[in-house]
C-alpha atoms as a PDB file:
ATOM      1  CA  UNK A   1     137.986  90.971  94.403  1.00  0.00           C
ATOM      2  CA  UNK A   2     136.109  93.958  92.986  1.00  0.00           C
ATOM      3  CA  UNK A   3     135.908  95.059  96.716  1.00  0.00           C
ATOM      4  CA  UNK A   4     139.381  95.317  97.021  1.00  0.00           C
ATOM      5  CA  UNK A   5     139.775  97.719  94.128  1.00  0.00           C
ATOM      6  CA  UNK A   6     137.211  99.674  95.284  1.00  0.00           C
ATOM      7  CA  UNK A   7     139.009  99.894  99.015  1.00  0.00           C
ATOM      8  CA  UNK A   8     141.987 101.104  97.247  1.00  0.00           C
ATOM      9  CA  UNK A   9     140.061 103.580  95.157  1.00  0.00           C
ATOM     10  CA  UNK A  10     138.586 104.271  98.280  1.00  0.00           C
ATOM     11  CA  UNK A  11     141.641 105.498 100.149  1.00  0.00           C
ATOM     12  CA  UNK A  12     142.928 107.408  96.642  1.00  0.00           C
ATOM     13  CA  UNK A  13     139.599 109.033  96.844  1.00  0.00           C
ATOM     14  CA  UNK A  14     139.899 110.675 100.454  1.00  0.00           C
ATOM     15  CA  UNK A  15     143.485 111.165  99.298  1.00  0.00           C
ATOM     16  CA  UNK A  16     142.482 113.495  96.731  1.00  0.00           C
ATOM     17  CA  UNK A  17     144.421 111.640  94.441  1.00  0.00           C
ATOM     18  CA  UNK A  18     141.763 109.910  91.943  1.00  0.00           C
ATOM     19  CA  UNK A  19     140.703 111.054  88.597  1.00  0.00           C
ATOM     20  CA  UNK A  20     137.593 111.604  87.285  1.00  0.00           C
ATOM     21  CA  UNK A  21     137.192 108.128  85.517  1.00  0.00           C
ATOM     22  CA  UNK A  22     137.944 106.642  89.040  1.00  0.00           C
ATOM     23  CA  UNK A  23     135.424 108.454  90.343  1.00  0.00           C
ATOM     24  CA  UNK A  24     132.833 107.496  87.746  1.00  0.00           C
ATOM     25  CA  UNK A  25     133.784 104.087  88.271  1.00  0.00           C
ATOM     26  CA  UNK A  26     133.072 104.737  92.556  1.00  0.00           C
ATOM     27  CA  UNK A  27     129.959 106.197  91.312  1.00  0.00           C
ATOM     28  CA  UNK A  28     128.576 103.614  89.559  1.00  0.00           C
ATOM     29  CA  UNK A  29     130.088 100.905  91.773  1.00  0.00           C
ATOM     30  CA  UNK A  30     127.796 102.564  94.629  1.00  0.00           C
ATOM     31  CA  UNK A  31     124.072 103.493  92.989  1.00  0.00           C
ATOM     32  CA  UNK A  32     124.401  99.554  91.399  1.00  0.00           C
ATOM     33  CA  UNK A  33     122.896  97.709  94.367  1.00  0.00           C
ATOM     34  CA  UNK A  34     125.337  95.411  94.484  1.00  0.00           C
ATOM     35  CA  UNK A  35     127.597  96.894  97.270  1.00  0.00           C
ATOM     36  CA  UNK A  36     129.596  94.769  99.673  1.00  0.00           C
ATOM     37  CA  UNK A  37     128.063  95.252 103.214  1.00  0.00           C
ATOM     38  CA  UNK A  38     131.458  96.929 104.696  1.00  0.00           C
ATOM     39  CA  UNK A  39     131.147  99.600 102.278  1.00  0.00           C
ATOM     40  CA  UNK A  40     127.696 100.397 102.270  1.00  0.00           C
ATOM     41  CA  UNK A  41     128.384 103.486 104.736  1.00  0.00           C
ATOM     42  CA  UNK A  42     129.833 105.103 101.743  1.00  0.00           C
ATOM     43  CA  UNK A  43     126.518 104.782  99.438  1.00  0.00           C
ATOM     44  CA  UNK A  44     124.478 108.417 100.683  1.00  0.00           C
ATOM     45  CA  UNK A  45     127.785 110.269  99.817  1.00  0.00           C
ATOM     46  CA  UNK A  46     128.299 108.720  96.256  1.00  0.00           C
ATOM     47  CA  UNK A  47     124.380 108.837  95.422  1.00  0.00           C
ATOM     48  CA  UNK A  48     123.461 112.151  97.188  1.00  0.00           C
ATOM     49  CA  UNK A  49     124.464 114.140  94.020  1.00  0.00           C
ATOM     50  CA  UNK A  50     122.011 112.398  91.610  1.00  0.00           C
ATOM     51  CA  UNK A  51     119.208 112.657  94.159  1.00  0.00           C
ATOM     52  CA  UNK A  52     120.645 116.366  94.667  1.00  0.00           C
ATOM     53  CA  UNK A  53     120.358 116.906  90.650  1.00  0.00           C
ATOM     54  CA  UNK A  54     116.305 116.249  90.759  1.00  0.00           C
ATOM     55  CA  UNK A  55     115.399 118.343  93.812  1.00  0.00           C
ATOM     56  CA  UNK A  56     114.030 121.802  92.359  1.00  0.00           C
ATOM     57  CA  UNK A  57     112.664 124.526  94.400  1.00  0.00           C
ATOM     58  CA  UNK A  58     108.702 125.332  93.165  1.00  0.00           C
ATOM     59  CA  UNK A  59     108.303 127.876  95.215  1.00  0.00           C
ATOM     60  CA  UNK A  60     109.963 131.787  94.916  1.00  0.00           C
ATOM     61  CA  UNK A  61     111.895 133.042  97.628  1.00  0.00           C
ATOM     62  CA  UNK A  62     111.737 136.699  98.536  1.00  0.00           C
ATOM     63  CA  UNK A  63     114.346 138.419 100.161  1.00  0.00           C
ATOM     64  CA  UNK A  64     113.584 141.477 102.516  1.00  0.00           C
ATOM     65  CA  UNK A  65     116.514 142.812 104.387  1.00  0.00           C
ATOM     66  CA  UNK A  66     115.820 143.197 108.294  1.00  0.00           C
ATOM     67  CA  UNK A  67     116.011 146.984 109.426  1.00  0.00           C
ATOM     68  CA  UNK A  68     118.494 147.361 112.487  1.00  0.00           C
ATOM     69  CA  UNK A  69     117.391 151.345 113.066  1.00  0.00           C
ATOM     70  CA  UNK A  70     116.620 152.672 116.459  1.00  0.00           C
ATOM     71  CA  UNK A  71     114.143 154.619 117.600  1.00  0.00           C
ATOM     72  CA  UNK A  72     115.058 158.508 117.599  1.00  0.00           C
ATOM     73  CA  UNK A  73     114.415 158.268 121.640  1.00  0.00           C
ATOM     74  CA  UNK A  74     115.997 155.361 122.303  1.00  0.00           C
ATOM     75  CA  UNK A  75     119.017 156.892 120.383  1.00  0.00           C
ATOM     76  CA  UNK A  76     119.009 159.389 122.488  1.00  0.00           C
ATOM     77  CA  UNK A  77     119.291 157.518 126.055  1.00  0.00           C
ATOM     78  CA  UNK A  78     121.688 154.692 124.642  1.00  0.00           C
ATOM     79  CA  UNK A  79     124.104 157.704 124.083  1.00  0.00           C
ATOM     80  CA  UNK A  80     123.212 159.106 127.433  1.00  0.00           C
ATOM     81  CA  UNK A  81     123.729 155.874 129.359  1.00  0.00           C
ATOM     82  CA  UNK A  82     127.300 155.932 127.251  1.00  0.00           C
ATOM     83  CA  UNK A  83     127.983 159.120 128.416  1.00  0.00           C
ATOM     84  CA  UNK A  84     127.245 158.408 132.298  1.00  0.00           C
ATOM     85  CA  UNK A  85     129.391 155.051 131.850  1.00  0.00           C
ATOM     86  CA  UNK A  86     132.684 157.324 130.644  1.00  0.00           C
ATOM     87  CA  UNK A  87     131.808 159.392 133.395  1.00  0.00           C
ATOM     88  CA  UNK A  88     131.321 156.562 136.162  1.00  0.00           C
ATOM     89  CA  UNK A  89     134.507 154.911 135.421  1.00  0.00           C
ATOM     90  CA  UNK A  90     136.482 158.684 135.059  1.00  0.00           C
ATOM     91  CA  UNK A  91     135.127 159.276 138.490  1.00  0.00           C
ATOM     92  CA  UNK A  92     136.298 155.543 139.444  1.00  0.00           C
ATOM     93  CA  UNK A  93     139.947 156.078 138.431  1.00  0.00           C
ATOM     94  CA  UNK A  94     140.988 159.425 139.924  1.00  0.00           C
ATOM     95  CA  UNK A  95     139.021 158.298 143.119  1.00  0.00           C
ATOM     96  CA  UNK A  96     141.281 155.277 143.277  1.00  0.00           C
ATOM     97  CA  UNK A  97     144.320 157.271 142.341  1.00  0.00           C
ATOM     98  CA  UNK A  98     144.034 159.629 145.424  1.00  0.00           C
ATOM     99  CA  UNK A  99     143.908 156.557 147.547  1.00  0.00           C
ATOM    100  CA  UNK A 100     146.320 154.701 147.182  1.00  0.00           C
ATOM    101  CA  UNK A 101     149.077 155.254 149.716  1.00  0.00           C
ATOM    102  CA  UNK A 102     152.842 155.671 148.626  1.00  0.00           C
ATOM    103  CA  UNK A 103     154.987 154.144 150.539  1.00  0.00           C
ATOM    104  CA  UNK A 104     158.381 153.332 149.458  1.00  0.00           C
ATOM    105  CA  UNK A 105     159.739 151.862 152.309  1.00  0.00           C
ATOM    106  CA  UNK A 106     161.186 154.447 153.522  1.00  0.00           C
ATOM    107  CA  UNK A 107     163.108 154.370 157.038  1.00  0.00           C
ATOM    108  CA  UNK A 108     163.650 157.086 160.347  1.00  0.00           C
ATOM    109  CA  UNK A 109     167.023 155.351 161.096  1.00  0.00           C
ATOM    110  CA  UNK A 110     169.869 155.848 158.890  1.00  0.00           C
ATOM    111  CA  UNK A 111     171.485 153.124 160.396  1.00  0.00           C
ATOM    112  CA  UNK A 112     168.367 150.443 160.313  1.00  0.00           C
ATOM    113  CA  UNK A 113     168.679 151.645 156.345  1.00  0.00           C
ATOM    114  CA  UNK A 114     172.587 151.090 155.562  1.00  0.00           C
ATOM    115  CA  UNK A 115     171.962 147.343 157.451  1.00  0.00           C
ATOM    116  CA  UNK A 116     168.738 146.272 155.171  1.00  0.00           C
ATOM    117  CA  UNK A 117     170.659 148.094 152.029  1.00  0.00           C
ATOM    118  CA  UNK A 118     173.650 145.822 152.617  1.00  0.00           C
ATOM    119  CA  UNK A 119     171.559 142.874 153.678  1.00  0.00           C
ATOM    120  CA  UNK A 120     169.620 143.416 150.125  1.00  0.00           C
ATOM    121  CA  UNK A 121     173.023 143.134 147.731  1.00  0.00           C
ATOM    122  CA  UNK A 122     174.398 140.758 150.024  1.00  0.00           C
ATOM    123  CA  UNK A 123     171.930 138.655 148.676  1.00  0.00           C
ATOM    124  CA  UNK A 124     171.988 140.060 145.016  1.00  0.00           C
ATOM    125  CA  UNK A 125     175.830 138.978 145.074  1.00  0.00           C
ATOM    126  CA  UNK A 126     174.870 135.823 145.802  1.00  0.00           C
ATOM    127  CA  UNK A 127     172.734 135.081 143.302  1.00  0.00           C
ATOM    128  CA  UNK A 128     174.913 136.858 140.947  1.00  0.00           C
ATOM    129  CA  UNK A 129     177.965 134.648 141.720  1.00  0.00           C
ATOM    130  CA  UNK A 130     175.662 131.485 141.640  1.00  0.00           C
ATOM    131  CA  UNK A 131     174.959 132.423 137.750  1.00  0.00           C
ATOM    132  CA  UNK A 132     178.858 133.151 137.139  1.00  0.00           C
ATOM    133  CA  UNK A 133     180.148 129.524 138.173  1.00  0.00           C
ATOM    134  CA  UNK A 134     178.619 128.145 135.214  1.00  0.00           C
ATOM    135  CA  UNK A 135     180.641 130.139 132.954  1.00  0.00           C
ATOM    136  CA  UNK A 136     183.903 128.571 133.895  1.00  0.00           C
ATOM    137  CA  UNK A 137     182.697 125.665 131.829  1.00  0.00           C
ATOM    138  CA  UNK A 138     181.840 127.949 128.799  1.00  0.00           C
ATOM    139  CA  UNK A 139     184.911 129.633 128.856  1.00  0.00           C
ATOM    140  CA  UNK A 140     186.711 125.350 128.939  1.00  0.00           C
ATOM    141  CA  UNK A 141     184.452 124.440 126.594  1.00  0.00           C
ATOM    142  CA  UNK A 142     185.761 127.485 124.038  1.00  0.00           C
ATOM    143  CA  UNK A 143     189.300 126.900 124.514  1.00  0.00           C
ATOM    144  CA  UNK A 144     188.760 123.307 123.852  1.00  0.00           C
ATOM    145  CA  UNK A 145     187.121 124.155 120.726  1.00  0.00           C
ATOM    146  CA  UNK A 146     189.577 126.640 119.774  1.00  0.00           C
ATOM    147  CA  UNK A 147     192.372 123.834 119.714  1.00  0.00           C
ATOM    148  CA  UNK A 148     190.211 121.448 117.969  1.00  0.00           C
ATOM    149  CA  UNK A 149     189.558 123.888 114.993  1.00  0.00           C
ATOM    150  CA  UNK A 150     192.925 125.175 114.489  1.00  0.00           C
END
């Protein structure tokens, strides 16, 4: 019986929902001994604090905060080896911009041109017209509604 309550005070607990006398009552339900063995799991979180109050620290801790400097000379190179990078990749880009090859397609044959220009919204009509067809049932669908509301 008393392991039922202390299921349901259990579930209030991870709930967040159990006052302080509830938790007391948790408390002492788990550092008596007596705990049902389906619950025991639970024991190290309701009788860590009391352990946790008697734990003291005998020894003094001294803090000494870690230097990040650099060496002067190795100041110096880092921002050399920076400096070469910017360089490098500067050097990279306009290199690659001077190679690359612009062509637009372009052709000798103004006829050859008119025939691919037509063949190219030829097919941009189609799929242009392919889009429209569904708007014929939009443009139903308002006047429908337009006869229902009024």
């Amino acid at each position: 019986m008393e392991s039922q309550i202390i299921e349901k005070l259990l579930d209030r607990y991870f709930e967040a929902e159990t006052t302080g006398e509830e938790e007391a009552r948790l408390k002492n339900y788990f550092s008596s001994g007596e705990v049902a063995p389906h619950l025991q799991q639970y024991i190290p979180m309701f009788c860590y604090f009391d352990q946790a109050k008697t734990e003291k620290l005998d020894r003094k801790v001294a803090y000494t905060p870690h230097k990040n400097k650099l060496e002067p000379g190795r100041k110096k190179v880092y921002s050399w080896v920076a400096i070469a990078a910017s360089i490098v990749i500067f050097l990279g880009v306009v290199i690659q911009q001077e190679n690359q090859v612009s062509e637009f397609g372009t052709y000798e044959d103004p006829e050859l041109a008119m025939q691919k220009t037509r063949e190219a919204l030829e097919m941009m009509s189609l799929y242009m017209n392919a889009g429209t067809e569904d708007l014929s049932y939009i443009e139903e669908f308002n006047n429908t509604k337009d006869k229902i509301v009024k």
